[in-house]
Protein backbone atom coordinates (compact mmCIF):
# COMPACT_ATOMS: atom_id res chain seq x y z
CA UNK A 1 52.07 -25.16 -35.15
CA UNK A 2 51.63 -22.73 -32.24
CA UNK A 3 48.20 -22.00 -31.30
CA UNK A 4 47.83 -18.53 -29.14
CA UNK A 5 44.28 -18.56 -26.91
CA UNK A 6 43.07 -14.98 -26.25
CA UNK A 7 41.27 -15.04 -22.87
CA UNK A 8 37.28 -14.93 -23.49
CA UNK A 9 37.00 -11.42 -21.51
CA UNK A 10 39.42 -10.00 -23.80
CA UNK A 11 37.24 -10.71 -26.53
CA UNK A 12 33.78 -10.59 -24.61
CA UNK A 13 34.05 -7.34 -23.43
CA UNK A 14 34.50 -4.94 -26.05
CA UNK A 15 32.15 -6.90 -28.27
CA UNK A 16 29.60 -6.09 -25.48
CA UNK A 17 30.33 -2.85 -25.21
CA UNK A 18 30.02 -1.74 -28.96
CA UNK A 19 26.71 -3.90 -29.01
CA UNK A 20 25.46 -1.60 -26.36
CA UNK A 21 26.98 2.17 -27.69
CA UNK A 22 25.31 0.68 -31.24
CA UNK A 23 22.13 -0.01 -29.28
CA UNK A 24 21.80 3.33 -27.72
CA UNK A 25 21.90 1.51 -24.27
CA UNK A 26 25.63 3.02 -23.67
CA UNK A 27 26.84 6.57 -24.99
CA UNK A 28 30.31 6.51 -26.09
CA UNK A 29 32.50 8.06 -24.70
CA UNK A 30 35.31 10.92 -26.00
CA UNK A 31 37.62 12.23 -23.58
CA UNK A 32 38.18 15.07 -25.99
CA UNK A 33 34.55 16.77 -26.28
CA UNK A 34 33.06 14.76 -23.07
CA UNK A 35 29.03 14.38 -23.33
CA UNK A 36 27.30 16.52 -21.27
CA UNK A 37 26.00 15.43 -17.95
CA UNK A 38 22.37 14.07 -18.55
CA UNK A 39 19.35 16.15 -16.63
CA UNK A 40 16.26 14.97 -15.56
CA UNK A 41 12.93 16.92 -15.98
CA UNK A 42 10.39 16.73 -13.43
CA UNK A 43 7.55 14.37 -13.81
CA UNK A 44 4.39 15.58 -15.55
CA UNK A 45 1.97 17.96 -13.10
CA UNK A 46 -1.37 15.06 -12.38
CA UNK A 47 -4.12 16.26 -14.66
CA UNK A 48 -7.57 17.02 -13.70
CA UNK A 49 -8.77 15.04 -17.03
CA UNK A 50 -6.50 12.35 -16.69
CA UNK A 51 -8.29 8.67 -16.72
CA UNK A 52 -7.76 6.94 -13.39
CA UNK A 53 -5.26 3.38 -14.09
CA UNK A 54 -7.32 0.43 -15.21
CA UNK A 55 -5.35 -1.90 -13.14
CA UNK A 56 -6.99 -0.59 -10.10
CA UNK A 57 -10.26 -2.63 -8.85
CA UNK A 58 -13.25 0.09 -8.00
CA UNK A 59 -14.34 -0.32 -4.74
CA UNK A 60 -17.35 -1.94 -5.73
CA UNK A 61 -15.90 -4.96 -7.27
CA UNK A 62 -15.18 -7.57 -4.48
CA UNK A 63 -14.52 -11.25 -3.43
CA UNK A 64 -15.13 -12.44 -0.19
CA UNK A 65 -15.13 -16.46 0.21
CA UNK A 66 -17.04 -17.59 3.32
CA UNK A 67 -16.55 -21.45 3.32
CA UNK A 68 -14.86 -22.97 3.96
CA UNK A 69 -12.10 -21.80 5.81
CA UNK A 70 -8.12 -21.63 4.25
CA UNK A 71 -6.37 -24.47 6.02
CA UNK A 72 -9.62 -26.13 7.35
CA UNK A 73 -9.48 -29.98 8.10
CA UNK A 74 -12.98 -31.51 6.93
CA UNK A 75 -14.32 -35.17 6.53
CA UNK A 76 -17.05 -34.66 3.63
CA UNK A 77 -16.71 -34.67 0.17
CA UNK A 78 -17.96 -33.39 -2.01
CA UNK A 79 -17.58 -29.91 0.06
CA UNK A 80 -19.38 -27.03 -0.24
CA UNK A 81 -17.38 -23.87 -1.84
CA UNK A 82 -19.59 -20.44 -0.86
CA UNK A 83 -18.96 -16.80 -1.14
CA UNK A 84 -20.45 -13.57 -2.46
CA UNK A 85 -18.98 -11.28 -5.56
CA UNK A 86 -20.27 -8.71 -7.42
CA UNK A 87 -23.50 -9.67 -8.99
CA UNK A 88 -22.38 -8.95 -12.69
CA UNK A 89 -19.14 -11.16 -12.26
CA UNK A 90 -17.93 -14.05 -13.86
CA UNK A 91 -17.19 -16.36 -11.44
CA UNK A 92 -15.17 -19.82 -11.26
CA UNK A 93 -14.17 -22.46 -8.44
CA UNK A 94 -11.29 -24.72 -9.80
CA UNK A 95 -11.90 -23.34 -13.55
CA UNK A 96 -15.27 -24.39 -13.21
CA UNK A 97 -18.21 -21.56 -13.74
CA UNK A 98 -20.56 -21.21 -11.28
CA UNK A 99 -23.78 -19.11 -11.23
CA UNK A 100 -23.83 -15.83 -9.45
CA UNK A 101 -27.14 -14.35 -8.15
CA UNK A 102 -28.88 -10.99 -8.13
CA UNK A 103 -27.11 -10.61 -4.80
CA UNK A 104 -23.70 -11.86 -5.78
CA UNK A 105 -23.77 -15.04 -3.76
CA UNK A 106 -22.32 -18.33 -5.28
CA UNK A 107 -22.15 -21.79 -4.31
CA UNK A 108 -20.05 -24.41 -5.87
CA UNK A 109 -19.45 -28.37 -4.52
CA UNK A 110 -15.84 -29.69 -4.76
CA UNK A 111 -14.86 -32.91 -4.76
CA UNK A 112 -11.93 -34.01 -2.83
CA UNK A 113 -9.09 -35.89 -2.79
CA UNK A 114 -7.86 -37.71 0.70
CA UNK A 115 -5.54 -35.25 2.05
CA UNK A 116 -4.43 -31.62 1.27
CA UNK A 117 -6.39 -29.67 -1.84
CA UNK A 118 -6.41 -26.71 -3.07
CA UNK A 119 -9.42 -24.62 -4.16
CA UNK A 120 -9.13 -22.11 -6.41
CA UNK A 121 -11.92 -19.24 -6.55
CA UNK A 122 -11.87 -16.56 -9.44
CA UNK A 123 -14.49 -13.72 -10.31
CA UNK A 124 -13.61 -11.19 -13.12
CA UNK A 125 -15.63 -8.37 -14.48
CA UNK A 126 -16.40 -7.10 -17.96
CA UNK A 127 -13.98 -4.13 -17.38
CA UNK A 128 -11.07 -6.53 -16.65
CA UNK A 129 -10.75 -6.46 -13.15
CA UNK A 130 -10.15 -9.50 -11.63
CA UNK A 131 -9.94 -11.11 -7.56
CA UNK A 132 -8.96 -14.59 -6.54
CA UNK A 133 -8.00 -16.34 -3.71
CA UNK A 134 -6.47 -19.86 -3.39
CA UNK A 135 -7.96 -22.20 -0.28
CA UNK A 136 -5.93 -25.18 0.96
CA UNK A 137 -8.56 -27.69 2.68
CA UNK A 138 -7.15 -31.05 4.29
CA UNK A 139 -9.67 -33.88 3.67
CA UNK A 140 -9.79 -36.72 6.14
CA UNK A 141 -12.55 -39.61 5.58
């Protein structure tokens, strides 16, 4: 018995291609009554009413950490993680809540490991907006 082996691209291809005209990714194409060349229409005038994007964080909401320092080589543990937020913000030092006061500021102690560690300090609002930043501190006994 004689077995004949298409090549896969022979098959492949036009299977793709009437997956995509089906899908409306592709129009197909007639070189009889060719489809007529696709226009764009400008983009939308901005609206006065229109609702600013929520990803954007207002000015207002902020994280600023203040110790330690990103890269800084230190010989305590546990070590002292401080910074300042906005006062209504949930706030977290390596998934850990920590209380924020009246005037934002937060303090959290971290226990460390001999060598590089990472702190990681969140704050998110009830509006969604969120800040983080992600400290590397080198811990030598």
């Amino acid at each position: 018995m004689v077995r004949f082996h298409l090549p896969i691209a022979i098959v492949a291809i036009p299977v793709a291609l009437a997956l995509s005209v089906a899908c409306g990714a592709v129009a197909p194409s007639n070189p009889a009554n060719p489809a007529p060349a696709a226009t764009s229409a400008p983009p939308p005038a901005p609206s006065s009413s229109a609702k600013p994007a929520t990803d954007i964080v207002p000015a207002s909401f902020f994280l600023e950490v203040t110790a330690p320092q990103n890269e800084a080589v230190v010989t305590v543990s546990p070590l002292p993680v401080q910074g300042q937020t906005t006062p209504d913000s949930v706030t977290t030092v390596n998934g850990q809540v920590v209380e924020v006061d009246a005037q934002g500021q937060f303090l959290a102690q971290v226990n460390l490991e001999e060598g590089p560690n990472f702190i990681e300090v969140l704050a998110s609002d009830f509006d969604g907006h969120q800040e983080g930043q992600i400290l590397t501190v080198i811990y030598i006994p």
